[in-house]
N, C-alpha and C. Protein backbone atom coordinates (compact mmCIF):
# COMPACT_ATOMS: atom_id res chain seq x y z
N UNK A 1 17.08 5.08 -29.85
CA UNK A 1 15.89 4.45 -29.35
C UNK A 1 16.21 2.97 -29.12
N UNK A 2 15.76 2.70 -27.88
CA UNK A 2 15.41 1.06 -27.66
C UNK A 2 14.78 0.22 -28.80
N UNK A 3 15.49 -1.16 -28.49
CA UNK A 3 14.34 -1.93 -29.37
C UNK A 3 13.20 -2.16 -28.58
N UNK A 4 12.23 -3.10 -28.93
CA UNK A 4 11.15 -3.33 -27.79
C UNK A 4 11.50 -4.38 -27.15
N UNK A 5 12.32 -5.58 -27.14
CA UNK A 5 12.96 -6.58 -26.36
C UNK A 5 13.57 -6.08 -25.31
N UNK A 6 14.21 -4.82 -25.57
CA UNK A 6 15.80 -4.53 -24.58
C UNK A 6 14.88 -3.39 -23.47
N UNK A 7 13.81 -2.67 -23.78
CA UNK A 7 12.43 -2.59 -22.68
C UNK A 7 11.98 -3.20 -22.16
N UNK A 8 11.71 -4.33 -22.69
CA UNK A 8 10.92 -5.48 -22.03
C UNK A 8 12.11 -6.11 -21.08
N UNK A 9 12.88 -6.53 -20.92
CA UNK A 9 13.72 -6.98 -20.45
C UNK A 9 14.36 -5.77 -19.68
N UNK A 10 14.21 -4.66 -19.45
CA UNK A 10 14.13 -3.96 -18.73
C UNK A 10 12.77 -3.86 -17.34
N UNK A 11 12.25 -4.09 -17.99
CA UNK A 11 10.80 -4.24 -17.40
C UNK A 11 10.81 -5.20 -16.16
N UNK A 12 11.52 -6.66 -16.98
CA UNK A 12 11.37 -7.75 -15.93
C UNK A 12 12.44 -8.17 -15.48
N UNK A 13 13.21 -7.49 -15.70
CA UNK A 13 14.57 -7.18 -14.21
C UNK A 13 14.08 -6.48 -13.33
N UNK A 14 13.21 -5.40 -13.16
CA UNK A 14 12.36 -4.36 -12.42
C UNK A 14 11.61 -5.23 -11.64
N UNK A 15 10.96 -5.96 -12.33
CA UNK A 15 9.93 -6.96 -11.55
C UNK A 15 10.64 -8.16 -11.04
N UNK A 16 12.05 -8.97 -11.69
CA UNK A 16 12.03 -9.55 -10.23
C UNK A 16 12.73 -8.57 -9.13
N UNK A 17 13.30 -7.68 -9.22
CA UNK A 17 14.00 -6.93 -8.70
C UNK A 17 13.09 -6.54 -7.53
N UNK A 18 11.69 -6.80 -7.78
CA UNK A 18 10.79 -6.39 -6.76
C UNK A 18 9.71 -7.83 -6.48
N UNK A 19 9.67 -8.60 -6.80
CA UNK A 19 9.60 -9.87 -6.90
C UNK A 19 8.00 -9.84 -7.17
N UNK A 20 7.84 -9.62 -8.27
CA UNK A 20 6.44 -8.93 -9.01
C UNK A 20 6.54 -9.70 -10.49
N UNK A 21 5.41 -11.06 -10.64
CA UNK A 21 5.24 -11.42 -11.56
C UNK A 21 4.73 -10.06 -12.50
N UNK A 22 4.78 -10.43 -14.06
CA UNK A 22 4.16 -9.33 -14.86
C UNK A 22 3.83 -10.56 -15.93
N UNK A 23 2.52 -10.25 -16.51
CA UNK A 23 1.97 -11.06 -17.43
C UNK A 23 2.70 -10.62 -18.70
N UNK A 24 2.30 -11.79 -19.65
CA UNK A 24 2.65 -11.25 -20.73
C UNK A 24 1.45 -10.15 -21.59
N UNK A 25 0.44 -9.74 -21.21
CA UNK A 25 -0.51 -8.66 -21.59
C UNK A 25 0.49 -7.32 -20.86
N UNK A 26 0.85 -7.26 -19.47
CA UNK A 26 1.27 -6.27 -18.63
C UNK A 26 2.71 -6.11 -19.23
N UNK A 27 3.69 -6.85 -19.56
CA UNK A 27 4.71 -6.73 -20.34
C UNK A 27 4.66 -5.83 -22.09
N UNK A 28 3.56 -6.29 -22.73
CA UNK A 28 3.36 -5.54 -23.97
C UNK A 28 2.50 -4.33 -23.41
N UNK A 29 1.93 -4.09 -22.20
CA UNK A 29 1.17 -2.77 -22.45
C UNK A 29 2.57 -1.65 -21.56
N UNK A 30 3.01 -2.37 -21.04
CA UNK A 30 4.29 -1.17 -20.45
C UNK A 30 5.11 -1.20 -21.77
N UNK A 31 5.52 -1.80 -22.42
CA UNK A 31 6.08 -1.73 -23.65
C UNK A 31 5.85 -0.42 -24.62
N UNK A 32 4.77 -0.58 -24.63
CA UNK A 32 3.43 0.26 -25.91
C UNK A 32 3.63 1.80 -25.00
N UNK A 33 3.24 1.79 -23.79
CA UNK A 33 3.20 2.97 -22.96
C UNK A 33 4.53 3.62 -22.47
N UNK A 34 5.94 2.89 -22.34
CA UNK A 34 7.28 3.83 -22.90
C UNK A 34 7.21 4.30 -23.72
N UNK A 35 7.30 3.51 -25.17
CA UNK A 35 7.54 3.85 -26.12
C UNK A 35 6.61 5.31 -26.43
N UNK A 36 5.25 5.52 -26.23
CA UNK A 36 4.22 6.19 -25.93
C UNK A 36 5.07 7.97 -25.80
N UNK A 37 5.53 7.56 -24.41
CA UNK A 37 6.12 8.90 -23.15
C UNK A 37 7.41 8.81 -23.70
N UNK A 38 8.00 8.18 -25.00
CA UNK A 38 9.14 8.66 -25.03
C UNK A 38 9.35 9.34 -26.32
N UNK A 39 8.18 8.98 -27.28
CA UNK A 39 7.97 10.06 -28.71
C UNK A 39 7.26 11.29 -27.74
N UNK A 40 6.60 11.27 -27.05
CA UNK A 40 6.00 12.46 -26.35
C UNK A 40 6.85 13.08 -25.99
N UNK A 41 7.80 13.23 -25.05
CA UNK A 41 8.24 13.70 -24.55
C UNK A 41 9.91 14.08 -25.21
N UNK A 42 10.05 13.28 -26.36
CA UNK A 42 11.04 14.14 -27.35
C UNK A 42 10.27 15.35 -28.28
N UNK A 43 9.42 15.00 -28.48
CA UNK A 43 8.63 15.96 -29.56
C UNK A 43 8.50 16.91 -28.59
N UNK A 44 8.33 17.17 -27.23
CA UNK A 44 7.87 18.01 -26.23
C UNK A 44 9.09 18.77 -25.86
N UNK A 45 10.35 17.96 -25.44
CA UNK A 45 11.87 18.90 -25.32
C UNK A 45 12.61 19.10 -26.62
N UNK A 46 12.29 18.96 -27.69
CA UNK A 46 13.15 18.89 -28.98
C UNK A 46 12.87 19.66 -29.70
N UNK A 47 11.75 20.64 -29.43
CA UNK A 47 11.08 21.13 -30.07
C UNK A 47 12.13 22.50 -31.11
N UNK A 48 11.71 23.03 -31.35
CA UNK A 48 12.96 24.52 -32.14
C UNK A 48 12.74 25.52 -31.08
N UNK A 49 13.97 26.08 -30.25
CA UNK A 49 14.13 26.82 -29.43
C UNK A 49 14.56 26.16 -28.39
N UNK A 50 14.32 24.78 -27.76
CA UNK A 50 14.80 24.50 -26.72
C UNK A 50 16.34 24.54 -26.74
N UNK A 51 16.31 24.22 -25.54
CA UNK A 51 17.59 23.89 -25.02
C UNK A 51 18.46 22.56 -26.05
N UNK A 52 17.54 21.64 -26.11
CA UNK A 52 18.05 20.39 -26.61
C UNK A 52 18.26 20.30 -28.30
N UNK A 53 17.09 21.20 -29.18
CA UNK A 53 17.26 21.60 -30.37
C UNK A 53 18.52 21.94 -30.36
N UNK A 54 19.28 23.26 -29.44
CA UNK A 54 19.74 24.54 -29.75
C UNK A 54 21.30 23.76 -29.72
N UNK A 55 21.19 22.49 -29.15
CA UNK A 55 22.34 21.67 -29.21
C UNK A 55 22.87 20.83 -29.46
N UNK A 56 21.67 20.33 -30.58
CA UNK A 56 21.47 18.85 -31.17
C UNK A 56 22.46 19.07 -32.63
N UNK A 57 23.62 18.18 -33.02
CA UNK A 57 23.82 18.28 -34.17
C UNK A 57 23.96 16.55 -34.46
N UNK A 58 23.31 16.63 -35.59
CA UNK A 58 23.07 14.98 -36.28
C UNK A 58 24.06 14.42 -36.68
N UNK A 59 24.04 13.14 -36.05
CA UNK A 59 24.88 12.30 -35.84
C UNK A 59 26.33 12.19 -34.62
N UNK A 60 25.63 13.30 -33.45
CA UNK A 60 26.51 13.39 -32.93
C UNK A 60 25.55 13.41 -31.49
N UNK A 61 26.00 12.34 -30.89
CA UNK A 61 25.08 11.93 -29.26
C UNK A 61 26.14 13.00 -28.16
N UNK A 62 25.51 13.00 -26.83
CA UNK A 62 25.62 13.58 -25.65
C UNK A 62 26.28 14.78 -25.63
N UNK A 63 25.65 15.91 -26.29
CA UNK A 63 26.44 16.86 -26.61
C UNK A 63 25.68 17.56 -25.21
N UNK A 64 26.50 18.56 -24.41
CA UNK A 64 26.17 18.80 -23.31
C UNK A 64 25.53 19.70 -23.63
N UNK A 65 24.24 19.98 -22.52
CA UNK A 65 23.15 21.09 -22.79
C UNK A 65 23.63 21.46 -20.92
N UNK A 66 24.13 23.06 -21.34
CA UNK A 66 24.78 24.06 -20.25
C UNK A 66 23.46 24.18 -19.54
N UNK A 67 23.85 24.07 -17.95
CA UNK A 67 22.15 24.36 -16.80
C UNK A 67 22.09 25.94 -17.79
N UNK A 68 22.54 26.33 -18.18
CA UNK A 68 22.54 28.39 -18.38
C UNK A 68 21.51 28.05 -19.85
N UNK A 69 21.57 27.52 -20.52
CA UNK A 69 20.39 26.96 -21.32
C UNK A 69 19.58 26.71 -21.03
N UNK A 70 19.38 25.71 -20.37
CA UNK A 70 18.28 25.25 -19.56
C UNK A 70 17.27 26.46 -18.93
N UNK A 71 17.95 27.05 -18.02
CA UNK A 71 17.51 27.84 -17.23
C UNK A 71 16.80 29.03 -17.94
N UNK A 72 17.46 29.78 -18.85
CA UNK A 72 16.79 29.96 -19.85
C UNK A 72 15.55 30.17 -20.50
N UNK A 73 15.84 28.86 -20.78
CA UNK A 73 14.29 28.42 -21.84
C UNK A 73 13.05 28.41 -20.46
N UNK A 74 13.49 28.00 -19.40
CA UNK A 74 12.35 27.70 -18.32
C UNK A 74 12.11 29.09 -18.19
N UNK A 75 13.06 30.10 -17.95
CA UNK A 75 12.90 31.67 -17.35
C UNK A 75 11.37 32.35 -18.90
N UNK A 76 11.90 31.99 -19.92
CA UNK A 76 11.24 32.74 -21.15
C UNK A 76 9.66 31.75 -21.05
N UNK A 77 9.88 30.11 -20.39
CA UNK A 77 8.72 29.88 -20.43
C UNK A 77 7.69 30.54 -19.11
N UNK A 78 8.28 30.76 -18.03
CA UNK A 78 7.86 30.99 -17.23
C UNK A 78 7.16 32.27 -17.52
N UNK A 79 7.69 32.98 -18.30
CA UNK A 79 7.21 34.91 -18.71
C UNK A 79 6.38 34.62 -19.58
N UNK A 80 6.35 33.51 -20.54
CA UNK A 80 5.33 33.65 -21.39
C UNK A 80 3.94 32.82 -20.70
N UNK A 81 4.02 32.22 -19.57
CA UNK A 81 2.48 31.71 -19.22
C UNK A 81 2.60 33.13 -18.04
N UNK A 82 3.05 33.78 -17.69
CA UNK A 82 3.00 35.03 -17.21
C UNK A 82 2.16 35.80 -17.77
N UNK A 83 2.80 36.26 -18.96
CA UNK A 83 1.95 36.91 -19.78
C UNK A 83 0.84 36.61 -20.31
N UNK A 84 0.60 35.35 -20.38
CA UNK A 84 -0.50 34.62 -21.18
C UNK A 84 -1.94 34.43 -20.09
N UNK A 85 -1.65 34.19 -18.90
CA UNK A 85 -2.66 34.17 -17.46
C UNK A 85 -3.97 34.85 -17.97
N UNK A 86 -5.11 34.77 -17.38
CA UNK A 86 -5.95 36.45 -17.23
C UNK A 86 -5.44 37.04 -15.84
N UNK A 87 -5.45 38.24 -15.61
CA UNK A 87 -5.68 39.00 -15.33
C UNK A 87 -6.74 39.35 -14.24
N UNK A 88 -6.94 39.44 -13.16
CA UNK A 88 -7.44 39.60 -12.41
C UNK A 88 -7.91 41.06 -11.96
N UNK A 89 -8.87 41.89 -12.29
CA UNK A 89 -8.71 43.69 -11.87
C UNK A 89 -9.62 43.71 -10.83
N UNK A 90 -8.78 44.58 -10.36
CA UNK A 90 -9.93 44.56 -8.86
C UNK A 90 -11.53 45.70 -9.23
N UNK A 91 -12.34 45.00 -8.51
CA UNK A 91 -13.93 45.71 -9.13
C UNK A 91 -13.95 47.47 -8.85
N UNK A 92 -14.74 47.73 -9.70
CA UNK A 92 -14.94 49.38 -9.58
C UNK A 92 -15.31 49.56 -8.44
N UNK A 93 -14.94 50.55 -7.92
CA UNK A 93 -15.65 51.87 -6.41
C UNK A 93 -17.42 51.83 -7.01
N UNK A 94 -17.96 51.63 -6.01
CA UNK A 94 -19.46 51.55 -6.06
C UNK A 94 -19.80 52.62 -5.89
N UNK A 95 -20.75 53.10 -7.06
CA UNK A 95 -21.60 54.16 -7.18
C UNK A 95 -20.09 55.72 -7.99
N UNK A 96 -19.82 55.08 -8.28
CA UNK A 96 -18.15 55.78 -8.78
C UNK A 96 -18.37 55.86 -10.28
């Protein structure tokens, strides 16, 4: 994880990079709102079963996660909101 300086300073290389003052309120709320989407979104791919769990060993960074993993976990998610949908039945024959 980032510190919150080395974000911020990410931030406002972005902005002159686009030649876009940023306040110092707009600097701490993009700050607050990475940090935000980036516990989210580990708790969201890290979860037990993913791809990224299934390859995570501690203390050891960029361990490659195979597309055949990947693909995978998307195929089993894809079947389970499959399965999970309603159902649509077409209406009874009238007077049937």
């Amino acid at each position: 994880m980032y510190e919150s300086l080395t974000v911020a300073d990410g931030f406002l290389d972005l902005s002159r990079e686009r030649d876009r003052a940023l306040t110092p309120m707009q600097l701490l709320k993009l700050d607050y709102i990475a940090h935000g989407w980036r516990l989210g979104l580990s708790r969201l791919t890290h979860t037990p079963g993913t791809p990224w769990a299934q390859t995570h060993e501690p203390g050891v960074f960029s361990l490659p996660i195979t597309n055949d993993l990947i693909e995978d976990h998307y195929e089993k998610l894809a079947h389970i909101r499959e399965d999970s949908s309603p159902r649509m039945n077409p209406p009874a024959p009238e007077g049937g």
